[in-house]
N, C-alpha and C. Protein backbone atom coordinates (compact mmCIF):
# COMPACT_ATOMS: atom_id res chain seq x y z
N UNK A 1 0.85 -1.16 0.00
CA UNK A 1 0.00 0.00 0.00
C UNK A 1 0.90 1.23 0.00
N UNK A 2 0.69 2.78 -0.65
CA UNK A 2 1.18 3.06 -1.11
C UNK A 2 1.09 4.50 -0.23
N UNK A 3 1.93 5.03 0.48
CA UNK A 3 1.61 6.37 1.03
C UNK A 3 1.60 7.27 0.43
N UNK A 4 1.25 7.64 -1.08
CA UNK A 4 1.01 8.75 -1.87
C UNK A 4 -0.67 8.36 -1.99
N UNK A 5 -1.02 9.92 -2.18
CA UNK A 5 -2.42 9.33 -2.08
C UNK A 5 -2.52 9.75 -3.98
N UNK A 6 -3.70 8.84 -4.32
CA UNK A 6 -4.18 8.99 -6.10
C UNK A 6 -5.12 10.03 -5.82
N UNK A 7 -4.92 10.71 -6.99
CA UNK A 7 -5.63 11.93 -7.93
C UNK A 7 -6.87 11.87 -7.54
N UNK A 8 -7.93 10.86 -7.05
CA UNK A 8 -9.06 10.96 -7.11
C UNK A 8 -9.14 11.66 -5.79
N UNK A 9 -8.48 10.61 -4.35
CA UNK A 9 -8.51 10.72 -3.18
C UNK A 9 -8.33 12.52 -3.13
N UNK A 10 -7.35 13.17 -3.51
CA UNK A 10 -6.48 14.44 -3.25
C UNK A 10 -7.82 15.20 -4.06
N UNK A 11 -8.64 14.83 -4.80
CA UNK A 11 -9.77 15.61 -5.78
C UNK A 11 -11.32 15.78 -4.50
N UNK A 12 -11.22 14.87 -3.74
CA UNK A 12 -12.19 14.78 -2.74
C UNK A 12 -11.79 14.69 -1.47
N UNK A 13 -10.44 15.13 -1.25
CA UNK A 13 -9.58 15.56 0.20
C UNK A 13 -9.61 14.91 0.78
N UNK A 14 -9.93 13.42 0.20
CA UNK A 14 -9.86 12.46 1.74
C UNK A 14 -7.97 12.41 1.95
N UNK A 15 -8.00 11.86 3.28
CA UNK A 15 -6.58 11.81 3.91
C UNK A 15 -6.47 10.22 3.90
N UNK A 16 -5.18 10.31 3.98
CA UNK A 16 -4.15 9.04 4.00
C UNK A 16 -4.85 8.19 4.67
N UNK A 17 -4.69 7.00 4.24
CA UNK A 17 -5.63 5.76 4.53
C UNK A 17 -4.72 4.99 5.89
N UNK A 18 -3.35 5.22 5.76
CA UNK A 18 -2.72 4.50 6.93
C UNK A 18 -2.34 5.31 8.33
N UNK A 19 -3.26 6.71 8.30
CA UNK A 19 -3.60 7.58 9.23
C UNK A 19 -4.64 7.30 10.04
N UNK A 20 -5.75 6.16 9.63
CA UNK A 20 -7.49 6.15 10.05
C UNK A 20 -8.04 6.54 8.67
N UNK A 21 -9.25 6.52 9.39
CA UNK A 21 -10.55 6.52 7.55
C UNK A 21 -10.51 7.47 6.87
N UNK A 22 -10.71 6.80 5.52
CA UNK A 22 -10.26 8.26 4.93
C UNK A 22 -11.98 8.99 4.89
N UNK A 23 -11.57 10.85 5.67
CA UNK A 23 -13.04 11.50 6.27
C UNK A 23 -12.23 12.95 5.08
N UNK A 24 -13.31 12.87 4.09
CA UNK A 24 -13.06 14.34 3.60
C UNK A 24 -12.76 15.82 4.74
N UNK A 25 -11.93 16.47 4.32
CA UNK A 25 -11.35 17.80 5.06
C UNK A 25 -12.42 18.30 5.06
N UNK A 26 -13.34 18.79 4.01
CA UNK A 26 -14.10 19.58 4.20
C UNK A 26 -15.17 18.78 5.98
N UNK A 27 -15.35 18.03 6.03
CA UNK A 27 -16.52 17.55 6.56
C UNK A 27 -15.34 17.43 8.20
N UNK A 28 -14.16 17.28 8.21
CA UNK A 28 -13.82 17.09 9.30
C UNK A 28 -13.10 18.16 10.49
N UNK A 29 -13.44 19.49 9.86
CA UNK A 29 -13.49 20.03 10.11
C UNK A 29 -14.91 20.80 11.35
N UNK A 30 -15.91 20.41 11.21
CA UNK A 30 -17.21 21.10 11.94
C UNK A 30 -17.17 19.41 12.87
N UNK A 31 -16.89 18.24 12.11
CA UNK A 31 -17.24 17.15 12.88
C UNK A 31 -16.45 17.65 14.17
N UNK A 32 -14.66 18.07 14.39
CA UNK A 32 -13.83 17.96 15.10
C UNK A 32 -14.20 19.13 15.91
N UNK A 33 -14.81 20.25 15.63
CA UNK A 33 -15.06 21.41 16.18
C UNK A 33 -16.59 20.81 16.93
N UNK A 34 -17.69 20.30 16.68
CA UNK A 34 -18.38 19.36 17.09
C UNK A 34 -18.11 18.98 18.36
N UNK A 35 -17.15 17.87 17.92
CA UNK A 35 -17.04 17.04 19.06
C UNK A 35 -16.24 17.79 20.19
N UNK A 36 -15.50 19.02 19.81
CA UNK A 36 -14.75 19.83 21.07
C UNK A 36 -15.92 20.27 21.81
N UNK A 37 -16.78 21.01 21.21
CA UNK A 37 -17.97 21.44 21.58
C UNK A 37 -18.37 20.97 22.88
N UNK A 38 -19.01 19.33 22.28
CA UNK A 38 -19.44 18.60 23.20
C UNK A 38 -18.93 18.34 24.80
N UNK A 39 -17.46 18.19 23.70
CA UNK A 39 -16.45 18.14 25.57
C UNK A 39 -16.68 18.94 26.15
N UNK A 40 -16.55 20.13 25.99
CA UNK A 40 -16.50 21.75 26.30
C UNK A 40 -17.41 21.52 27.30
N UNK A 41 -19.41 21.23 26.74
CA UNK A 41 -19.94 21.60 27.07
C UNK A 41 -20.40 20.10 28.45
N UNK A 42 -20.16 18.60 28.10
CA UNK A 42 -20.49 18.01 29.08
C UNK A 42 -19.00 17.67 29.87
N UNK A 43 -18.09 17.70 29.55
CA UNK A 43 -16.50 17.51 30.32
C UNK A 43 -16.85 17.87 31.69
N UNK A 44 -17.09 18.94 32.37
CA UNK A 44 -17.22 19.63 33.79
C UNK A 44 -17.93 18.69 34.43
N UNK A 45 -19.10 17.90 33.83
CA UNK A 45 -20.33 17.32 34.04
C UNK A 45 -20.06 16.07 34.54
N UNK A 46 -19.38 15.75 33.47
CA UNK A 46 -18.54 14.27 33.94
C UNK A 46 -18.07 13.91 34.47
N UNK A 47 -16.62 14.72 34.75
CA UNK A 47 -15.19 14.81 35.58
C UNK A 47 -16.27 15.40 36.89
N UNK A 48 -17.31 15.78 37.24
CA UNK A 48 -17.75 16.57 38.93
C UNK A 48 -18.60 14.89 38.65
N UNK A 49 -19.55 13.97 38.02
CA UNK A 49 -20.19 13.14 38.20
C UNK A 49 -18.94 11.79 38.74
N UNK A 50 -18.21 11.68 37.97
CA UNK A 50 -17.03 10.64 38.49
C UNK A 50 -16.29 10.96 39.75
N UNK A 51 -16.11 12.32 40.38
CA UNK A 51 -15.08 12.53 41.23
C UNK A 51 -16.40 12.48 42.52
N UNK A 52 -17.16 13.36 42.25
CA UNK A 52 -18.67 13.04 43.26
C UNK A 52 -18.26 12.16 44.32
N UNK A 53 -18.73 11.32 44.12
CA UNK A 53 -18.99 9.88 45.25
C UNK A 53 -17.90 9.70 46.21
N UNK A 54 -16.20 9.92 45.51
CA UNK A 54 -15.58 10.42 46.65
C UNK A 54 -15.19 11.22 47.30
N UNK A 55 -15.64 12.83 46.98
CA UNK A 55 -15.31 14.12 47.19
C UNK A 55 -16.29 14.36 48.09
N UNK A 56 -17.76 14.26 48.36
CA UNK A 56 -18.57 14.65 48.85
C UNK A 56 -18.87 13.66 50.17
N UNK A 57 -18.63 12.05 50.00
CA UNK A 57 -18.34 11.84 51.62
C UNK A 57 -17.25 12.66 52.30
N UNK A 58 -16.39 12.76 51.59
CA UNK A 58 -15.36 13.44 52.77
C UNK A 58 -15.98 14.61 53.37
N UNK A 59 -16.34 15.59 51.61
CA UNK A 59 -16.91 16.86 52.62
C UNK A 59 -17.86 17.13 53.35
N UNK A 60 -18.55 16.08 53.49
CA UNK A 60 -19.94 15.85 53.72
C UNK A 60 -19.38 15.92 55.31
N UNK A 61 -18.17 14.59 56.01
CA UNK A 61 -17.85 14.94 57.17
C UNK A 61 -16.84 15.61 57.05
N UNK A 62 -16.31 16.52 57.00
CA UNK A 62 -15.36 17.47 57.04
C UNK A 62 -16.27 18.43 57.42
N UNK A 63 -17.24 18.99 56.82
CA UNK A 63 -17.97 20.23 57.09
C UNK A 63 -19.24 19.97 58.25
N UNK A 64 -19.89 19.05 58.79
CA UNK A 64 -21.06 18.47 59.89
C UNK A 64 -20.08 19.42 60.92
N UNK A 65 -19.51 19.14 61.54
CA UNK A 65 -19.19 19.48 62.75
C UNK A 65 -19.36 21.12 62.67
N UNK A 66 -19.02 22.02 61.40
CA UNK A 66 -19.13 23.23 61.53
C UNK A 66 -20.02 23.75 61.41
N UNK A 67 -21.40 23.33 60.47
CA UNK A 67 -22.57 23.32 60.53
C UNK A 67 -23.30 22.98 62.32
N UNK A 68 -22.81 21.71 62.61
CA UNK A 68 -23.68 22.27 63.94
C UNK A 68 -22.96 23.17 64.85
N UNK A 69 -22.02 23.51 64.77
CA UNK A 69 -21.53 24.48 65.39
C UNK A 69 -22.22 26.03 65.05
N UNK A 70 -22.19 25.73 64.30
CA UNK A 70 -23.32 27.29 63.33
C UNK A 70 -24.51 27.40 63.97
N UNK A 71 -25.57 25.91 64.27
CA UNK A 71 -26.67 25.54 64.29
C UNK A 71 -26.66 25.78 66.10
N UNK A 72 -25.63 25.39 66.63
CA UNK A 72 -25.80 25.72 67.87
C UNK A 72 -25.71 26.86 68.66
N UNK A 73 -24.83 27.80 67.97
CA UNK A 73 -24.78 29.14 68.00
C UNK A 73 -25.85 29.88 68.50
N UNK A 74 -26.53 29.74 66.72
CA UNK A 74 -27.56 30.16 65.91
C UNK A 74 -28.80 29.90 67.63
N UNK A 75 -29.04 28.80 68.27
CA UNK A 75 -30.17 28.47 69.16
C UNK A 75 -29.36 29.42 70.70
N UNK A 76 -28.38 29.47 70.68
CA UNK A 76 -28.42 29.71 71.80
C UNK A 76 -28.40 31.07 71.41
N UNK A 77 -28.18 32.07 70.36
CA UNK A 77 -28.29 33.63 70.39
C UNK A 77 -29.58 34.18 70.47
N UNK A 78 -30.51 32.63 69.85
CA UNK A 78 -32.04 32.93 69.46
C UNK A 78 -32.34 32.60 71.23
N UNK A 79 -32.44 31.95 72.16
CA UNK A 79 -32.54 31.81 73.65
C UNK A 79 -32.08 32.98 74.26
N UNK A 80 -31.12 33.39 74.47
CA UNK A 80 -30.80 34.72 74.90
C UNK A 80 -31.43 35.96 74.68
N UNK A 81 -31.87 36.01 72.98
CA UNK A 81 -32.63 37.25 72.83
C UNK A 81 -34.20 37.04 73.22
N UNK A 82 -34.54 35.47 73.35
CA UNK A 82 -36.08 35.83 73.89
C UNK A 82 -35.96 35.40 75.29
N UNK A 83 -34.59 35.56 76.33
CA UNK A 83 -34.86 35.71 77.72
C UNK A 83 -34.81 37.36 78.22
N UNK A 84 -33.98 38.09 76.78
CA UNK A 84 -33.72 39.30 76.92
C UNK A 84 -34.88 40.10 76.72
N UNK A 85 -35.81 39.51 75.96
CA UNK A 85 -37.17 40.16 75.31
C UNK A 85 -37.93 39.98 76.45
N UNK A 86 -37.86 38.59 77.25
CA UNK A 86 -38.30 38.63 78.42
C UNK A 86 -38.29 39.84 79.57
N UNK A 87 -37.10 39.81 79.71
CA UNK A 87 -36.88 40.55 81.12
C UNK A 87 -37.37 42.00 80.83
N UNK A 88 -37.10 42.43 79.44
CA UNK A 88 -37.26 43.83 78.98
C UNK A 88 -38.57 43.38 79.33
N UNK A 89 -39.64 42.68 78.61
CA UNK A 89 -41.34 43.03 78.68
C UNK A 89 -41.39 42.95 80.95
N UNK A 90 -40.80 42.39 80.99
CA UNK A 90 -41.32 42.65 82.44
C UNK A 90 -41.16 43.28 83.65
N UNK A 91 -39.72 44.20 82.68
CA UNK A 91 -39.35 45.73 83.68
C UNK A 91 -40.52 46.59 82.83
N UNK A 92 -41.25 46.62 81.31
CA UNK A 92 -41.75 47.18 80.90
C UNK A 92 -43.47 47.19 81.48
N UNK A 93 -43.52 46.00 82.19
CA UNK A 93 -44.60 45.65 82.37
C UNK A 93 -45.00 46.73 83.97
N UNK A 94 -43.87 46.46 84.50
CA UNK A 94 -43.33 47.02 86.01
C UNK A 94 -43.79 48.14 86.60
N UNK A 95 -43.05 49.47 84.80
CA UNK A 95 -43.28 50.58 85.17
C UNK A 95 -44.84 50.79 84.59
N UNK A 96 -45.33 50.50 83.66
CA UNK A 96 -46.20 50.66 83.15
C UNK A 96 -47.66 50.63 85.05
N UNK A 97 -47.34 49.53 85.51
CA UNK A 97 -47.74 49.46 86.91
C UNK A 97 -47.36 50.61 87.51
N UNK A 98 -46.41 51.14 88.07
CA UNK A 98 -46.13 51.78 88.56
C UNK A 98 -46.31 53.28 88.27
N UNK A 99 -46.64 53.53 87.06
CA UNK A 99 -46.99 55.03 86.14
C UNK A 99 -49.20 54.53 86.30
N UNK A 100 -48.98 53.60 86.41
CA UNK A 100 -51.01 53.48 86.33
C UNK A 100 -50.73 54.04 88.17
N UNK A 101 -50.10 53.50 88.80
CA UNK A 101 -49.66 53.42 90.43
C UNK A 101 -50.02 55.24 91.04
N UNK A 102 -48.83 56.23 90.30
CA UNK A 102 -49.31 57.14 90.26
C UNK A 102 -50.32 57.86 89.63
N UNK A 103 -50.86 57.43 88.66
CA UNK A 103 -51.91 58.43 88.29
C UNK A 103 -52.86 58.33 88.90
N UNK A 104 -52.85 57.11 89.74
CA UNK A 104 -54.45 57.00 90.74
C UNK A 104 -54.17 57.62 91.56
N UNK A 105 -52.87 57.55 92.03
CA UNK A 105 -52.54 58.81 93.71
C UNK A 105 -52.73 59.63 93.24
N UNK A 106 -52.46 60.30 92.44
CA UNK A 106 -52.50 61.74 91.48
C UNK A 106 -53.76 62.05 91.40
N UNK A 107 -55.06 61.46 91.59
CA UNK A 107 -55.94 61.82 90.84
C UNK A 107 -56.51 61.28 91.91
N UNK A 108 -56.33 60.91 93.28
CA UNK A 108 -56.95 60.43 93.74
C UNK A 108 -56.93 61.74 94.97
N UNK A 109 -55.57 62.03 95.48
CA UNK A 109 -55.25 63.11 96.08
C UNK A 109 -55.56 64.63 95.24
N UNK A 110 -55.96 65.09 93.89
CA UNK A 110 -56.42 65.93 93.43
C UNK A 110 -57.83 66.03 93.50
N UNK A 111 -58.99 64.92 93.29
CA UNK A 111 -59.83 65.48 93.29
C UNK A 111 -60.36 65.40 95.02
N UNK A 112 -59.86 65.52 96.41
CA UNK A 112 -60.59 65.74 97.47
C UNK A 112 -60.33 67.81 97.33
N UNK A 113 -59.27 67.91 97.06
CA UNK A 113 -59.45 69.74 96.73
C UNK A 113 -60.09 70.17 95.93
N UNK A 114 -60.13 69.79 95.04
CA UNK A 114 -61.62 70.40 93.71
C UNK A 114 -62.72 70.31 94.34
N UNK A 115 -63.28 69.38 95.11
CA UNK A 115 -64.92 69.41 96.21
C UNK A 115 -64.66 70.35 97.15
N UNK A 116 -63.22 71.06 97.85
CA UNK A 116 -63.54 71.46 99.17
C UNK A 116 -63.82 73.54 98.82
């Protein structure tokens, strides 16, 4: 077999036969840009679907402990602000007593002088 290619082959651009099939230039051109494409577009997809299964147990426990650490935080800042909401409503509650407290003395000691 002969590594020059014949007149016909070189007339319809196919390539050397002891390279792989012979695929006209014109056509292997969009095929090869094609198939980059494809990589391009599912490659990321693949390479994160194959690496997955062992990347994500790890991080899966690598990261728990900081999550409940977050999570525990998170309950005890939320406890504090409704013991704090507490105590506030019930010094608020206190004076609110204590302002009703005087206005009855106030009004209780004002009107015996308005009758006399």
């Amino acid at each position: 077999m002969s590594h020059e290619q014949s007149d016909a082959d070189k007339r319809l651009g196919a390539t050397d036969v002891s390279h792989g099939p012979a695929i006209p230039s014109t056509t292997r051109g969009p095929v090869m840009k094609g198939i980059h494409g494809t990589w391009k577009f599912l490659g990321p997809s693949l390479i994160v679907g194959m690496v997955a299964p062992y990347v994500f147990p790890a991080l899966r426990r690598a990261v728990r402990p900081a999550a409940k650490g977050i999570i525990k935080g998170a309950l005890n800042l939320s406890e504090s602000v409704k013991e704090g909401a507490a105590g506030a409503r019930e010094q608020l509650s206190d004076l609110m007593a204590e302002v009703r407290a005087e206005r009855e003395q106030d009004a209780a000691s004002s009107s015996p002088d308005q009758s006399a």
